[in-house]
C-alpha atoms as a PDB file:
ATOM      1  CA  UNK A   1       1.247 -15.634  77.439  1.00  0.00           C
ATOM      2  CA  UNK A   2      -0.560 -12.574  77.918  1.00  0.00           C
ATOM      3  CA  UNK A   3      -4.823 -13.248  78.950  1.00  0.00           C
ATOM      4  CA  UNK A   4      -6.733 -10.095  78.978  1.00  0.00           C
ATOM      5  CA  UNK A   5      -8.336  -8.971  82.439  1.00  0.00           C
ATOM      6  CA  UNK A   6     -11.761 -10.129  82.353  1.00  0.00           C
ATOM      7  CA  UNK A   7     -14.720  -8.815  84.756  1.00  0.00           C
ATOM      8  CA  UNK A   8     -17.955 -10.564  85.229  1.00  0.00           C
ATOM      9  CA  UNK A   9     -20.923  -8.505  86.152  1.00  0.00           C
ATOM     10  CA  UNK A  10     -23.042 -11.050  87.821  1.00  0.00           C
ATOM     11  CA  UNK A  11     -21.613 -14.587  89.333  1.00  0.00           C
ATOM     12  CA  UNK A  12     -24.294 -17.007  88.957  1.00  0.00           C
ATOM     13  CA  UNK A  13     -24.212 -20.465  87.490  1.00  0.00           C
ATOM     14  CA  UNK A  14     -23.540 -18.914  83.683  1.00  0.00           C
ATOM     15  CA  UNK A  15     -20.701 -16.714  85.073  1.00  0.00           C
ATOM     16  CA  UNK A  16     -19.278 -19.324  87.337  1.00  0.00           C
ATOM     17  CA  UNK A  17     -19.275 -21.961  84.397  1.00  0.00           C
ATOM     18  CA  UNK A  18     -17.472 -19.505  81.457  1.00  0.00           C
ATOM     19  CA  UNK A  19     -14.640 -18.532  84.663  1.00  0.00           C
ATOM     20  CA  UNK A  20     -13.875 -22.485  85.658  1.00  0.00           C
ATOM     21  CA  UNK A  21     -13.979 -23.254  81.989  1.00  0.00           C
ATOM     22  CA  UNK A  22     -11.091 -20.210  81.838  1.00  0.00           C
ATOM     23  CA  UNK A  23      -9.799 -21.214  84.802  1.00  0.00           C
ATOM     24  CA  UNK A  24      -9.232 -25.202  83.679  1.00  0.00           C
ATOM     25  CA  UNK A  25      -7.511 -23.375  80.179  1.00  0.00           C
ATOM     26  CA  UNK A  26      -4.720 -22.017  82.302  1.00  0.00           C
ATOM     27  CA  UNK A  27      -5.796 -18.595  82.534  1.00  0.00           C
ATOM     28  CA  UNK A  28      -4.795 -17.270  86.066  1.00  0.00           C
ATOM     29  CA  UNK A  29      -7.142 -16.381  88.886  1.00  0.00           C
ATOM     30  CA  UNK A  30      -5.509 -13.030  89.366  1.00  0.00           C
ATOM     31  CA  UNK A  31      -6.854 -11.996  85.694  1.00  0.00           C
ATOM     32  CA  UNK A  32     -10.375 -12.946  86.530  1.00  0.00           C
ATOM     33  CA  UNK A  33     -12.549 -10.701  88.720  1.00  0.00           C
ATOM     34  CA  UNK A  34     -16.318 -10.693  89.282  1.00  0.00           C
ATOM     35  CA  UNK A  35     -19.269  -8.666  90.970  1.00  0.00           C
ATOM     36  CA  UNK A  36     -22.500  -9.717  92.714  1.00  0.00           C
ATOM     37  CA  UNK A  37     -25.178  -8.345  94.866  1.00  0.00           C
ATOM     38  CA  UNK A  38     -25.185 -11.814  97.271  1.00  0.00           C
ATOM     39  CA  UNK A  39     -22.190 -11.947  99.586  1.00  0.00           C
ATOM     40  CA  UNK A  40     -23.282 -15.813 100.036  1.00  0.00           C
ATOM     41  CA  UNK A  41     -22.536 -16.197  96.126  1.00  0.00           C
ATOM     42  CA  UNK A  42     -19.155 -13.949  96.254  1.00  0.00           C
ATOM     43  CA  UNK A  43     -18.255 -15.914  99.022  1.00  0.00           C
ATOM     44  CA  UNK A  44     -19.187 -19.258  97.037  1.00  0.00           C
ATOM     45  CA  UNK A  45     -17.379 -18.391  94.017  1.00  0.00           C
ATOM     46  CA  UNK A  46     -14.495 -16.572  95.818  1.00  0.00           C
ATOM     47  CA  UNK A  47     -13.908 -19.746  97.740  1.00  0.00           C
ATOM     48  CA  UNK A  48     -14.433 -22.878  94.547  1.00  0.00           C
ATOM     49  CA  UNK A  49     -12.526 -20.562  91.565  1.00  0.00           C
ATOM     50  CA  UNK A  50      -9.924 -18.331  93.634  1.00  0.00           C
ATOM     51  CA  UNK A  51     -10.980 -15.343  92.182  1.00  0.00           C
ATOM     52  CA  UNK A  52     -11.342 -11.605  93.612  1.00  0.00           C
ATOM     53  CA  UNK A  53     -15.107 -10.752  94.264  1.00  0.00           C
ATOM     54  CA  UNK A  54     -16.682  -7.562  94.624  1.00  0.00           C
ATOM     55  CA  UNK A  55     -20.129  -6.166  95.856  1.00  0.00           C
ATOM     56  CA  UNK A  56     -19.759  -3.128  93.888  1.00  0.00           C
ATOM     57  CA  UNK A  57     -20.167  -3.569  89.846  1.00  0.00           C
ATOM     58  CA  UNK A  58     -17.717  -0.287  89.188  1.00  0.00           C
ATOM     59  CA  UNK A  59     -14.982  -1.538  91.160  1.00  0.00           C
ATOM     60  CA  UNK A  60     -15.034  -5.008  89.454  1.00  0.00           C
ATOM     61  CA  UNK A  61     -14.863  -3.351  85.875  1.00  0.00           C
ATOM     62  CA  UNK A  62     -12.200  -0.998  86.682  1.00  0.00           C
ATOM     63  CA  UNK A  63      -9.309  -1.682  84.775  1.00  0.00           C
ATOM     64  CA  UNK A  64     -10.692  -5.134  82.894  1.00  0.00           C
ATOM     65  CA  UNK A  65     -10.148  -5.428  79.176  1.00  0.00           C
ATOM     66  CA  UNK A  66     -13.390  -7.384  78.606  1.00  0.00           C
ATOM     67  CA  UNK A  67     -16.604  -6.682  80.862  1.00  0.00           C
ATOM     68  CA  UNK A  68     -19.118  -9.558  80.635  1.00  0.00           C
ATOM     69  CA  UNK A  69     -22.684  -8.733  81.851  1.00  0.00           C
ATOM     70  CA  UNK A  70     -23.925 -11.845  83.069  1.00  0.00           C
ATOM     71  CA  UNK A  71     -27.143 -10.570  84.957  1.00  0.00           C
ATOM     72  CA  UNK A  72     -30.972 -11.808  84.679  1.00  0.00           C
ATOM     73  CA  UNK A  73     -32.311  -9.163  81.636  1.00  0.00           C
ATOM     74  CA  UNK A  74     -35.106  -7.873  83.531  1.00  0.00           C
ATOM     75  CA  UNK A  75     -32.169  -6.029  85.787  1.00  0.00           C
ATOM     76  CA  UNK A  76     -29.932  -5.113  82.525  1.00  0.00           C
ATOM     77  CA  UNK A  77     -30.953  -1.604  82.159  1.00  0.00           C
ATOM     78  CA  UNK A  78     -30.386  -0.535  85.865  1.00  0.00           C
ATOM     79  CA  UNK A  79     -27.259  -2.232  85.895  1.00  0.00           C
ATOM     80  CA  UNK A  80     -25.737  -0.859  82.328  1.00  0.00           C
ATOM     81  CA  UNK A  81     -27.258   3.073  83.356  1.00  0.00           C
ATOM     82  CA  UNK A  82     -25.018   2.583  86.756  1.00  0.00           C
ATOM     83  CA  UNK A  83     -21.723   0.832  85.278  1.00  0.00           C
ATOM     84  CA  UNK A  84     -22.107   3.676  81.943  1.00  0.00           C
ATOM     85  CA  UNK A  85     -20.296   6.605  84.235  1.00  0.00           C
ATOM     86  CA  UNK A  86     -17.273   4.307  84.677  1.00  0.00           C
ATOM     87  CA  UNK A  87     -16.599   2.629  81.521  1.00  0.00           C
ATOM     88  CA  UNK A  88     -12.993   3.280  80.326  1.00  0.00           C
ATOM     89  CA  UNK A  89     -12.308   3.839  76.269  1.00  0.00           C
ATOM     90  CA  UNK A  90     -11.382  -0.072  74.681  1.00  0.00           C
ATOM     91  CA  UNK A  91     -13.009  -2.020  76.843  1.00  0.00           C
ATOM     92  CA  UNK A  92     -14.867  -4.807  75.186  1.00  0.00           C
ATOM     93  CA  UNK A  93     -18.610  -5.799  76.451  1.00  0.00           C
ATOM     94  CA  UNK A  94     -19.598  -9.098  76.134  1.00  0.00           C
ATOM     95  CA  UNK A  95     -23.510  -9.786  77.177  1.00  0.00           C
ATOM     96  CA  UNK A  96     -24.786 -13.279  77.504  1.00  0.00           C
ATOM     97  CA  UNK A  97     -28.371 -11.817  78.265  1.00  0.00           C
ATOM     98  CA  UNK A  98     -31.348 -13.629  76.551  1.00  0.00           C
ATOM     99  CA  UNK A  99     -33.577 -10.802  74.496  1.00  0.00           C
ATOM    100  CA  UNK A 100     -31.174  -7.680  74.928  1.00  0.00           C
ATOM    101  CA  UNK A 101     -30.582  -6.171  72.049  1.00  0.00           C
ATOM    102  CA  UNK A 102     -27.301  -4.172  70.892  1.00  0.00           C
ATOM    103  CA  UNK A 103     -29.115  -1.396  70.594  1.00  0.00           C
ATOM    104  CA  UNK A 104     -30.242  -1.393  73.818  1.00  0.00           C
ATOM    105  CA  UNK A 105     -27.113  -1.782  74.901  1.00  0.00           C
ATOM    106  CA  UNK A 106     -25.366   0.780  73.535  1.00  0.00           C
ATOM    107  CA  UNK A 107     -28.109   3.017  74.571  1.00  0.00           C
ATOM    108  CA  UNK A 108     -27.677   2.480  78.028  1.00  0.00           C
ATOM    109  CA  UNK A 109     -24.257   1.985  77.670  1.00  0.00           C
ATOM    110  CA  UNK A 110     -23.179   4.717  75.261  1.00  0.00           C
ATOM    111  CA  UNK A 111     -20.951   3.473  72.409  1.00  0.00           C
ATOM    112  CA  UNK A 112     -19.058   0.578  73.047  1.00  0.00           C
ATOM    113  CA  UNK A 113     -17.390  -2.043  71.436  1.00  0.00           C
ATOM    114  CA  UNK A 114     -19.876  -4.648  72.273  1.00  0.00           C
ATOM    115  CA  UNK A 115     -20.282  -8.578  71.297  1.00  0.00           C
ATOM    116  CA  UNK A 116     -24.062  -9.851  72.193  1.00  0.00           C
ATOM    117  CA  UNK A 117     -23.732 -13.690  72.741  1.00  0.00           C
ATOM    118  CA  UNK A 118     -26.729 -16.320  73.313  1.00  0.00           C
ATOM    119  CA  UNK A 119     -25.242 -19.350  75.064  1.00  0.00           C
ATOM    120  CA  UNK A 120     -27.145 -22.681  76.114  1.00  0.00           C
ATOM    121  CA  UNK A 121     -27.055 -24.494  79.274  1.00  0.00           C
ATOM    122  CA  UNK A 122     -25.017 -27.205  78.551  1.00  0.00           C
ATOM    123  CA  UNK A 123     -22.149 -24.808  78.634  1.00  0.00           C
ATOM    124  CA  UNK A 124     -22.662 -26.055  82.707  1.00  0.00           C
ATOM    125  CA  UNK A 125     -20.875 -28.530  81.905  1.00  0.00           C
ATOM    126  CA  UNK A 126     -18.488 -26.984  78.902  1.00  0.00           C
ATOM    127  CA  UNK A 127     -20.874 -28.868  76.194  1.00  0.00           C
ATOM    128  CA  UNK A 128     -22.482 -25.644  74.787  1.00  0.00           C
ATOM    129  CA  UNK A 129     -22.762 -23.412  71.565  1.00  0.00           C
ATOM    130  CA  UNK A 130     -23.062 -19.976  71.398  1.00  0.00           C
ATOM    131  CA  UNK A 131     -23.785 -17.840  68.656  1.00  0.00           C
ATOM    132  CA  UNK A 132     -21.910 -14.001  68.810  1.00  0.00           C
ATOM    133  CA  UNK A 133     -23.010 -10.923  66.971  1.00  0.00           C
ATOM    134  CA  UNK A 134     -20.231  -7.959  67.046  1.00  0.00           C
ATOM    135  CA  UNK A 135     -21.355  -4.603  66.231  1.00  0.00           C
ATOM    136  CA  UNK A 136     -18.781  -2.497  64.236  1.00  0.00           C
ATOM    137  CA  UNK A 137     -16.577  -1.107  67.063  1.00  0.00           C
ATOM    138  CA  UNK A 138     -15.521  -4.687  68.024  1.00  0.00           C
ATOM    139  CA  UNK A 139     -11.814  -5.118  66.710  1.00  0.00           C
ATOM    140  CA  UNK A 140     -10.113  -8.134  65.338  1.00  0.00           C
ATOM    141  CA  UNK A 141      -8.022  -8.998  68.779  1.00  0.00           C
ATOM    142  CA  UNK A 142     -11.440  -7.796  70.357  1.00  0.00           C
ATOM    143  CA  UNK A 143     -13.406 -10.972  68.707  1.00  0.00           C
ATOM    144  CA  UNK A 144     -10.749 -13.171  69.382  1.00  0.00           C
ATOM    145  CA  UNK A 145     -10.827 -12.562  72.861  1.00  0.00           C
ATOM    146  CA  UNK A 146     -14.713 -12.779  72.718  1.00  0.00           C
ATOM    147  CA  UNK A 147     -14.401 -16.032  71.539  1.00  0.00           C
ATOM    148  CA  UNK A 148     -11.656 -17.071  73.448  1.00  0.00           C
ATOM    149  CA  UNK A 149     -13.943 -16.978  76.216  1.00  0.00           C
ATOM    150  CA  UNK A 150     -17.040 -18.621  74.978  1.00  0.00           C
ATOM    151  CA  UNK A 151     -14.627 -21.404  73.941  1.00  0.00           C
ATOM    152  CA  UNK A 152     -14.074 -22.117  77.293  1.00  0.00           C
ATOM    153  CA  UNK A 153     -17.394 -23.833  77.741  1.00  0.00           C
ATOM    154  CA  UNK A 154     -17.881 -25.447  74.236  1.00  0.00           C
ATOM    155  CA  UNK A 155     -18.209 -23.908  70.006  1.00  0.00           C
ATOM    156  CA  UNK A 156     -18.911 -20.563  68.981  1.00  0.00           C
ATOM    157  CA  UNK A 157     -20.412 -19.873  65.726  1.00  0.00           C
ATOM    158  CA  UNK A 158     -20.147 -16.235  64.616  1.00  0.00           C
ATOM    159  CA  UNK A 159     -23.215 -14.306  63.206  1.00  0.00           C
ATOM    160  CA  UNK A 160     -23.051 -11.436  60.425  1.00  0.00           C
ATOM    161  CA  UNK A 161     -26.617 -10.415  61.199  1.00  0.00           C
ATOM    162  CA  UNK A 162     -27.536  -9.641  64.816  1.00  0.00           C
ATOM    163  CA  UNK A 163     -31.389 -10.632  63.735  1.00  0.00           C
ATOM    164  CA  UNK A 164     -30.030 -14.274  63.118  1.00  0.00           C
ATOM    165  CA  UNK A 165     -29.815 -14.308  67.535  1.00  0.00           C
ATOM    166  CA  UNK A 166     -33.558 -15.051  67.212  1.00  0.00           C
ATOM    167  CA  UNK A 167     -32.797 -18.248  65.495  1.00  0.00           C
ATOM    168  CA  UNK A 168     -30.129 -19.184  67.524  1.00  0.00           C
ATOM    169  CA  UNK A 169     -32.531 -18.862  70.196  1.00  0.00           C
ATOM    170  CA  UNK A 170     -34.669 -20.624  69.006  1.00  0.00           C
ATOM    171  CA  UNK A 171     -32.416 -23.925  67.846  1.00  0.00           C
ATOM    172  CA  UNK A 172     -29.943 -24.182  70.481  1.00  0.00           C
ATOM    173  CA  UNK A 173     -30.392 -21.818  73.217  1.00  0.00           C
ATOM    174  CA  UNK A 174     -34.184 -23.003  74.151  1.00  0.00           C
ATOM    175  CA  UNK A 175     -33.004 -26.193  71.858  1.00  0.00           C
ATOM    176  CA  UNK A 176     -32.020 -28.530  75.355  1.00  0.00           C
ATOM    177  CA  UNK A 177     -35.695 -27.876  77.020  1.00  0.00           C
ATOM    178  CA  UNK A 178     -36.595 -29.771  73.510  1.00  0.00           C
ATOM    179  CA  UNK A 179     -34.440 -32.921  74.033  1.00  0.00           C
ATOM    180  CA  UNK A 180     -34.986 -33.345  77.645  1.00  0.00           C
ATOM    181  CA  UNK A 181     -38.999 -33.305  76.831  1.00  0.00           C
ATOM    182  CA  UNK A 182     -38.274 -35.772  74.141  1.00  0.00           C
ATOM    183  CA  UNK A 183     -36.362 -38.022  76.684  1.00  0.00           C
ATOM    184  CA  UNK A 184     -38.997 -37.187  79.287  1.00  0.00           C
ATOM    185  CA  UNK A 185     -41.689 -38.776  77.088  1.00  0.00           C
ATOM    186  CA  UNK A 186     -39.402 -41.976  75.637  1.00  0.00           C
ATOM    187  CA  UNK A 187     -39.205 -42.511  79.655  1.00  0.00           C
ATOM    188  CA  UNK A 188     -42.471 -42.629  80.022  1.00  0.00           C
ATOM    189  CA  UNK A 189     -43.065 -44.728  77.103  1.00  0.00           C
ATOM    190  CA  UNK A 190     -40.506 -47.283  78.057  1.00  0.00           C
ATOM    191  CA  UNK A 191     -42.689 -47.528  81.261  1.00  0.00           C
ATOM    192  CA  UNK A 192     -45.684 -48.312  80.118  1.00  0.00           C
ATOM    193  CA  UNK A 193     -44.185 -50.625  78.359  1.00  0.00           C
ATOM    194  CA  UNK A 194     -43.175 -52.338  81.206  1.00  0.00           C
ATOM    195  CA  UNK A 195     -39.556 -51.264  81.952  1.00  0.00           C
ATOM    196  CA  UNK A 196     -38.550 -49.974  85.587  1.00  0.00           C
ATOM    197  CA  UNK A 197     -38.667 -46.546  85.345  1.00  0.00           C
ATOM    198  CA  UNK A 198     -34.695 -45.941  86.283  1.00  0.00           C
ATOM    199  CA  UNK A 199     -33.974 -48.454  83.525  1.00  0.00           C
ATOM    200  CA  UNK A 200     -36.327 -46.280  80.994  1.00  0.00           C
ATOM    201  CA  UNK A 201     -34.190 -43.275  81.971  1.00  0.00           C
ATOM    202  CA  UNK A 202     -30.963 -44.549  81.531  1.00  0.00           C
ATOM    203  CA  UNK A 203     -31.523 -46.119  78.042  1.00  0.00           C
ATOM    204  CA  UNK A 204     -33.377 -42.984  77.101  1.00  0.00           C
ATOM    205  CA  UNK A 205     -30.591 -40.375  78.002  1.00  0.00           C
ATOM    206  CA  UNK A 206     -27.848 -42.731  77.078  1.00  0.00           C
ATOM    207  CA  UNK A 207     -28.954 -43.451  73.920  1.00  0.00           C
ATOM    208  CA  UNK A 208     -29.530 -39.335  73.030  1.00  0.00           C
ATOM    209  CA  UNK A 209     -26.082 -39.083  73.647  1.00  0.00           C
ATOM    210  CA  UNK A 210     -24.714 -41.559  71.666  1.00  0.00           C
ATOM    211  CA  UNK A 211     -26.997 -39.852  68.902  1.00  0.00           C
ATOM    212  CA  UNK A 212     -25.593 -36.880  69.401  1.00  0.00           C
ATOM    213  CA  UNK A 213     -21.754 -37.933  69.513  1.00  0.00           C
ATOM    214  CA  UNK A 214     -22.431 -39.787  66.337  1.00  0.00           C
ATOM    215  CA  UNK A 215     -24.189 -36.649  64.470  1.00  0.00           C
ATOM    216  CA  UNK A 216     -21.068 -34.467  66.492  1.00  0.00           C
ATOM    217  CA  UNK A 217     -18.648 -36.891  64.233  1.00  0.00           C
ATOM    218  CA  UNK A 218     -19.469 -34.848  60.896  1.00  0.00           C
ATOM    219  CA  UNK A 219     -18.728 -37.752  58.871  1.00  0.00           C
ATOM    220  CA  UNK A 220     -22.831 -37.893  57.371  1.00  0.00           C
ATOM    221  CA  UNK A 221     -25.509 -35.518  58.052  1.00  0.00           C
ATOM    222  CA  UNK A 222     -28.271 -36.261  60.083  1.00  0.00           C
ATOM    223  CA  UNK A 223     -30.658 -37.467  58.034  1.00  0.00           C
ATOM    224  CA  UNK A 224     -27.974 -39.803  56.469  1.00  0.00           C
ATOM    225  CA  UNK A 225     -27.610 -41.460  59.939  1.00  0.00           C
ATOM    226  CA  UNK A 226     -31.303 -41.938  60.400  1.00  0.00           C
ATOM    227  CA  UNK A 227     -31.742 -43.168  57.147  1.00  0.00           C
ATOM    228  CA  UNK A 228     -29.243 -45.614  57.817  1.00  0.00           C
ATOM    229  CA  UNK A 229     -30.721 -47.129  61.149  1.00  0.00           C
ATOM    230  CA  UNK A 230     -34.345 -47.382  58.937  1.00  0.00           C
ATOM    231  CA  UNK A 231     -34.478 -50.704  58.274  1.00  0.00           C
ATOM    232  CA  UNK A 232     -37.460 -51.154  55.630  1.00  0.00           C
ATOM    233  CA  UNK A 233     -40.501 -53.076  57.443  1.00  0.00           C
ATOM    234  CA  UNK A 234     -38.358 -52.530  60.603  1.00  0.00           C
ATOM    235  CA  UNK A 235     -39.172 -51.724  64.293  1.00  0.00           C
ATOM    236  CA  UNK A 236     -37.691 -47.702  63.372  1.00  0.00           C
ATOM    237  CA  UNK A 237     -39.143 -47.442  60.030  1.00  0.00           C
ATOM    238  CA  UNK A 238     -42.566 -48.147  62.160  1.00  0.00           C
ATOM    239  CA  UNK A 239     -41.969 -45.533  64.878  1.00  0.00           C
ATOM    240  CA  UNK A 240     -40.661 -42.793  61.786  1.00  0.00           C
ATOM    241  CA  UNK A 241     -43.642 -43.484  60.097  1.00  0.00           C
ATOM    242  CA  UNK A 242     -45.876 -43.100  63.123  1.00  0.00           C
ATOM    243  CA  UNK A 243     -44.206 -39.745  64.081  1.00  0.00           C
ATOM    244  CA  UNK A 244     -44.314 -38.561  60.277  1.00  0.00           C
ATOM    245  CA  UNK A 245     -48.034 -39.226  60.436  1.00  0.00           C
ATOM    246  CA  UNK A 246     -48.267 -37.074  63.269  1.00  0.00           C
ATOM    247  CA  UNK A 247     -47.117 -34.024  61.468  1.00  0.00           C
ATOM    248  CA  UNK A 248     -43.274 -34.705  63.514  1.00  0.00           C
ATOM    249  CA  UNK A 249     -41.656 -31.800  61.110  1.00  0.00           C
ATOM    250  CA  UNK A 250     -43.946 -28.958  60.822  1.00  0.00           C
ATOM    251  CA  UNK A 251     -44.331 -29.453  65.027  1.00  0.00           C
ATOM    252  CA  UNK A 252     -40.702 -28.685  65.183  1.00  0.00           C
ATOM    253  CA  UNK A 253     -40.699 -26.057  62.900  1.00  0.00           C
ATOM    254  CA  UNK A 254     -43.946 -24.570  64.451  1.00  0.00           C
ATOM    255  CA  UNK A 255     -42.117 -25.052  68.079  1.00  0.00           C
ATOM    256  CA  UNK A 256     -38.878 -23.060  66.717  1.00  0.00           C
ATOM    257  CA  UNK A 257     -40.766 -20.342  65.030  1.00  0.00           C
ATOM    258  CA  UNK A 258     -42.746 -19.742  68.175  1.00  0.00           C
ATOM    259  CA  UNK A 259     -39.230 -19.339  69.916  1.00  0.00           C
ATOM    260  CA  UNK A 260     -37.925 -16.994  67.332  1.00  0.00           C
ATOM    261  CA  UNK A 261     -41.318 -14.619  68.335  1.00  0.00           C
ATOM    262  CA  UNK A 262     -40.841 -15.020  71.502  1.00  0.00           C
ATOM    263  CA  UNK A 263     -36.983 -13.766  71.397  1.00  0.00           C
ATOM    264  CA  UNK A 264     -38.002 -11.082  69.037  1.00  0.00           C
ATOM    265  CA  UNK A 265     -41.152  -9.785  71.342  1.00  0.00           C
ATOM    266  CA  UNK A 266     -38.780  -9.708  74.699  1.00  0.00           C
ATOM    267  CA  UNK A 267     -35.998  -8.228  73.070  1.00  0.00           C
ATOM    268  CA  UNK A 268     -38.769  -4.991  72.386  1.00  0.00           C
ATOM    269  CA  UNK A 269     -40.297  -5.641  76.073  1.00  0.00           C
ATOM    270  CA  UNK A 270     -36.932  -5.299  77.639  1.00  0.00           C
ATOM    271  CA  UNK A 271     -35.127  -2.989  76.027  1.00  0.00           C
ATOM    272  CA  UNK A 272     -37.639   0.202  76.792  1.00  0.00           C
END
């Protein structure tokens, strides 16, 4: 089987999660090579994935087929303006950097055949989603190997509009923060309620994954599953009701469209 070279631009915990996910696929160590400023981190990742690491962002690109920047967006520009000078003709660039635009990009960049990508932490542990926008120079073999690597640490949804990366910011790339508040507060709940508080935690994360596997089963929607655990007059029908008072729904969407600014405002503030 032929696997495309692959260079990551950065090596921290995003980085190191898509090349273990590629690694556990089969792809081989000597097609994987990464970059990054810390020689404590190359060192790190060197020694737990097997891979070649290099201190100097040039060198790692040189000769890869796909170039993923994987570096904090406040540092994007400096780093795209340095690696520009030594970009070969059909190499693919793959960003996973919150609030850079394509345009951007390509500005910095020059024209490339580029696929912007917003992942979400669970891909840590090969549990995320990631929505990919390809801009017009992308080819066919091009998104497949795009999304051959994304599918290494969970689904990839593709986008025809790169505007839609707001939302997808806004649902499942801040979307974990969102859960882990809601089992923050059941926790507490549970507490006050008189539960130890390790025994609140447990039944609070265990039973948002169950949710989720059942919702993950696609057999109903999820509104058919909670309609179907609403018992009328029943202990769930009284907490629904109580949260439904509380204006639960236009919270969420209020929350998600405050997101969706947010991704839109940074995506101006970093890309000057």
């Amino acid at each position: 089987m032929n696997h495309p070279r692959i260079a990551f631009i950065g090596a921290g915990n995003m980085a190191a999660s898509l090349i273990g996910g590629l690694r556990a696929q089969g792809m081989p160590a000597t097609q994987i090579c990464a970059s990054d400023p810390g020689a404590e981190q190359r060192a790190r990742i060197a020694s737990e994935l097997g891979i070649e690491l290099h201190a100097d962002n040039a060198q790692a690109a040189k000769g890869a087929d796909l170039i993923v920047l994987a570096v904090k967006p406040q540092v994007m520009k400096a780093v795209c303006l340095d690696l520009a000078p030594h970009l070969q003709a059909n190499q693919l660039i793959v960003s996973i950097a919150a609030g850079i635009s394509c345009a951007s990009l390509n500005a910095w960049l020059g024209s490339v055949a580029l696929v912007r990508c917003m992942p979400n932490t669970p891909a840590l542990v090969r549990q995320g989603v990631s929505g990919l926008f390809a801009n017009p120079q992308v080819t066919a073999s091009q998104r497949e190997q795009a999304e051959t690597l994304l599918n290494a640490v969970g689904m990839t949804l593709w986008l025809d509009d790169e505007a839609q990366i707001d939302a997808v910011t806004a649902v499942s790339g801040s979307g974990p923060a969102y859960f882990f508040l809601l089992m923050e507060a059941m926790t507490a709940a549970g507490v006050k309620l008189g539960l130890p508080a390790n025994v609140a935690a447990q039944l609070s994360v265990q039973t948002a994954l169950g949710a989720a596997r059942m919702a993950a089963s696609g057999e109903v929607d999820a509104g058919e599953l909670r309609r179907r655990v609403t018992s009328p007059k029943g202990t769930t029908e009284a907490a629904i009701n109580t949260f439904q008072a509380g204006g639960f729904e236009a919270l969420v969407e209020n929350a998600l469209n405050a997101a969706a600014k947010r991704s839109v405002e940074l995506a101006h503030e970093l890309g000057n």
